[in-house]
Protein backbone atom coordinates (compact mmCIF):
# COMPACT_ATOMS: atom_id res chain seq x y z
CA UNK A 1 0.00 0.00 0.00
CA UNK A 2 3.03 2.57 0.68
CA UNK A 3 4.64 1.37 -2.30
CA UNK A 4 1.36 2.12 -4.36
CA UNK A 5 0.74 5.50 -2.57
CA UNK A 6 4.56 6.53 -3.29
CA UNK A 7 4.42 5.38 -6.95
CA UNK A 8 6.60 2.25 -6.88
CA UNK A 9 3.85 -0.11 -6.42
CA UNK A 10 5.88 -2.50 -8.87
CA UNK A 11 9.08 -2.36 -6.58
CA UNK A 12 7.15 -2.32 -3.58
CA UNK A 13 5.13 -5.64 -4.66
CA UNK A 14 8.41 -7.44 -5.47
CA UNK A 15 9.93 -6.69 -2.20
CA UNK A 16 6.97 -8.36 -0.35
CA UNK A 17 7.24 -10.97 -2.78
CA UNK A 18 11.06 -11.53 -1.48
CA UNK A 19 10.35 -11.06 1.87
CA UNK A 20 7.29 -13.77 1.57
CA UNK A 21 9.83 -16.35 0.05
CA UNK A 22 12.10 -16.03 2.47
CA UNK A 23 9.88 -16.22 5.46
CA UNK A 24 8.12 -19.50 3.37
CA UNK A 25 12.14 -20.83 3.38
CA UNK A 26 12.59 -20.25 7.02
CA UNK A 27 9.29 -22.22 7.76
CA UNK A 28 10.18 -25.22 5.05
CA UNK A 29 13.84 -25.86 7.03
CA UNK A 30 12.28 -25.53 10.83
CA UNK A 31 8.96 -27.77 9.83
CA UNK A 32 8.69 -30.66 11.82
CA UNK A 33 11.87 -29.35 14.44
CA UNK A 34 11.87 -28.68 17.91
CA UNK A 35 10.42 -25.87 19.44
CA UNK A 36 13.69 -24.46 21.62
CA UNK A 37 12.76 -22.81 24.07
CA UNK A 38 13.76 -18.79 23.54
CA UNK A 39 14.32 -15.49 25.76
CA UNK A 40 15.04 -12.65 24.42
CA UNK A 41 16.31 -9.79 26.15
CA UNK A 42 15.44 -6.48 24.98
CA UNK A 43 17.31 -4.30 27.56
CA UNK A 44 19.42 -4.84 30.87
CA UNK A 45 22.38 -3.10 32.60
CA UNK A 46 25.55 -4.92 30.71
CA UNK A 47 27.81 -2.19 32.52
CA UNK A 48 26.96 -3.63 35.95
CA UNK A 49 28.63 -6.95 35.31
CA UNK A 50 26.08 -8.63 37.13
CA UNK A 51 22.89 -9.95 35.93
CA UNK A 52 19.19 -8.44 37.61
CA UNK A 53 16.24 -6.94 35.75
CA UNK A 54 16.53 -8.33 32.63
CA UNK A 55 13.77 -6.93 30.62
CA UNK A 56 12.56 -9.58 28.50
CA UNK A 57 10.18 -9.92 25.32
CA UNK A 58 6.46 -11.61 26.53
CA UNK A 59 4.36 -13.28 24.17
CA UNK A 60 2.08 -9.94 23.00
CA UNK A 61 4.69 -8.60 20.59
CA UNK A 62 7.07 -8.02 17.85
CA UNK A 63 10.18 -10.20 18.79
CA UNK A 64 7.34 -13.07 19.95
CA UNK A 65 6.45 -13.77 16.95
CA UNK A 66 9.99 -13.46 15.19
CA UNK A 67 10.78 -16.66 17.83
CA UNK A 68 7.70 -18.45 16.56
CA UNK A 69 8.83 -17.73 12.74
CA UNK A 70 12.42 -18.56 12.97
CA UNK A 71 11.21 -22.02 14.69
CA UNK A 72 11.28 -21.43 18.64
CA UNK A 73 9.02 -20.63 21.32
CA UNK A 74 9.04 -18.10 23.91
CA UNK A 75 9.69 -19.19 27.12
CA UNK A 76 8.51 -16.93 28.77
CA UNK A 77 4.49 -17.55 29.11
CA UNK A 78 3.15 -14.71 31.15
CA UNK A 79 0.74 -12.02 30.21
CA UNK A 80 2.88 -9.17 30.41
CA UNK A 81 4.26 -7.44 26.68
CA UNK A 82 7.89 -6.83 28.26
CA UNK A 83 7.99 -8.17 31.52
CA UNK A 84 11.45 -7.74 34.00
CA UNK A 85 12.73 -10.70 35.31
CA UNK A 86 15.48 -11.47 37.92
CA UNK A 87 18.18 -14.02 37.81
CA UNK A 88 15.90 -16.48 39.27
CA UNK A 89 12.98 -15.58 36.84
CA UNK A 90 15.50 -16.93 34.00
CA UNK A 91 16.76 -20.05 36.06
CA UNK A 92 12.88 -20.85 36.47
CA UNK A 93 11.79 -20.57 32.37
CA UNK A 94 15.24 -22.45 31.80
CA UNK A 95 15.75 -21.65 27.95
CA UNK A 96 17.76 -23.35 25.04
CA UNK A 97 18.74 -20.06 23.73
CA UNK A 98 18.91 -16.56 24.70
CA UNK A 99 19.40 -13.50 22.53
CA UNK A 100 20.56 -10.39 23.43
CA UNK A 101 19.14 -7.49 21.56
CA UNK A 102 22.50 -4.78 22.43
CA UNK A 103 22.78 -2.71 19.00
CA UNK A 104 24.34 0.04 21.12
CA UNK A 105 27.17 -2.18 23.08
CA UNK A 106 29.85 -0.83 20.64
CA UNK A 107 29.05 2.59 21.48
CA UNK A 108 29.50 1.73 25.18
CA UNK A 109 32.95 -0.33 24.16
CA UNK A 110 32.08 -3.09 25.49
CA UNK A 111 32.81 -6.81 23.92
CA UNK A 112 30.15 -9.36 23.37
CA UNK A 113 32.02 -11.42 25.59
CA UNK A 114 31.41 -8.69 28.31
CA UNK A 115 27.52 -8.87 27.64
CA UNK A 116 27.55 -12.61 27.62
CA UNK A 117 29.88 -13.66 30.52
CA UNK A 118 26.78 -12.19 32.58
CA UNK A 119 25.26 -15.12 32.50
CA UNK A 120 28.01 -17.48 32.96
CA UNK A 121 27.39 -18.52 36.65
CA UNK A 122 23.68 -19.47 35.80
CA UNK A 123 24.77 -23.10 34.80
CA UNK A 124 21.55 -24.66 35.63
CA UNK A 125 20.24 -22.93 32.35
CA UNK A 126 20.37 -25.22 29.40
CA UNK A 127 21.63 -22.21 26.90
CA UNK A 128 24.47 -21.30 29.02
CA UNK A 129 25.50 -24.60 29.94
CA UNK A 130 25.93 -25.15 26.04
CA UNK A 131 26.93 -21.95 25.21
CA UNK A 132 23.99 -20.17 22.96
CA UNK A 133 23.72 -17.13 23.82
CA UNK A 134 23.63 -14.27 21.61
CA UNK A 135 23.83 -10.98 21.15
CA UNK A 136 22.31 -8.79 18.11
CA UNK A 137 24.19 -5.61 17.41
CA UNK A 138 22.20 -4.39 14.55
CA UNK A 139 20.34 -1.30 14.74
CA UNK A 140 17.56 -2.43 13.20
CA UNK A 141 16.75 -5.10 15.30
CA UNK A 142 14.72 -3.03 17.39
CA UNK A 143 12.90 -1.42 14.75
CA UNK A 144 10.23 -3.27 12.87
CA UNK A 145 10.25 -2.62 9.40
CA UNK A 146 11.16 -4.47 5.88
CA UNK A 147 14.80 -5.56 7.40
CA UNK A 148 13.24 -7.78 9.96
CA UNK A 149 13.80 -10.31 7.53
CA UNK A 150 17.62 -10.03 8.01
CA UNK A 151 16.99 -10.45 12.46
CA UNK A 152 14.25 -13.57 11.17
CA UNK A 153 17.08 -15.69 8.98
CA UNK A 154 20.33 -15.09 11.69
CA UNK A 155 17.25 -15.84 14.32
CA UNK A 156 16.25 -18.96 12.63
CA UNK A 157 19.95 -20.10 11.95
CA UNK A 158 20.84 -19.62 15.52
CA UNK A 159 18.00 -21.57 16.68
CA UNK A 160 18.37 -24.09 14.35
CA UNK A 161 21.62 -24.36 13.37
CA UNK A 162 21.49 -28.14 12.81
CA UNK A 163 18.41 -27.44 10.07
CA UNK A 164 21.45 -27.31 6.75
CA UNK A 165 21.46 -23.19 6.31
CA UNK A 166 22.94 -22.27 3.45
């Protein structure tokens, strides 16, 4: 429709032809996988060194349903669009993965590692123990638009790394 309005409704059609297909790929490699179980963390203080009040993405909203495309579920199951949640809080939902959305940690010079040796003493969570968590440093990831496609494939390949990406 903004394509149309702007006068590239051609170019405009195409790109949500691309984006379609690619979302339609994503879907065709994580068909029939498991579900890992997913947190995302939208915001927390990485310049503490310590981990508390992790705000985290609920099940209302944008990131939510970029899990469920890419071929995981949120495991967070509460009510609440971005609740905060202690150390204990992840412990308790236990997930396979975590993602870190931090586009501004080079600004703040700080290394991934920095960001994800946070979570290093919470062993009893099956994406520490085996070492998947990530962080996602692109600006865009926390704006939805047309490049949510890019967040949805490294998403989906991180999740499902075992599913033969190309």
């Amino acid at each position: 429709v903004i394509g149309k309005t702007c006068g590239v409704g051609t170019k405009a059609e195409s790109m949500v032809q691309d984006l379609r297909s690619r979302m339609e790929k994503i879907r065709q490699k994580t068909q029939g996988l498991p579900r890992p179980r997913v947190v995302i963390s939208v915001e927390k203080n990485i310049e503490s060194g310590t981990l508390k009040d992790i705000c985290i993405s609920g099940r209302e909203k944008f990131y939510n349903e970029m899990i469920r495309l890419a071929g995981g579920v949120n495991a967070y199951d509460g009510d609440v669009a971005f609740p905060i949640v202690s150390r204990e809080g992840v412990i308790q939902m236990n997930p396979d993965v975590i993602i870190e959305i931090i586009p501004a940690i080079d600004e703040k010079d700080l290394e991934q590692a920095t960001a994800s040796n946070e979570w290093a003493d919470l062993l009893q969570v099956n994406a520490v123990r085996k070492g998947r968590i990530y962080d996602f440093r692109e600006d865009y990831a926390v704006i939805p638009g047309p490049r949510f496609v890019l967040i949805l494939e490294k998403m989906a390949r991180l999740i499902h790394p075992e599913a033969g990406w190309e």
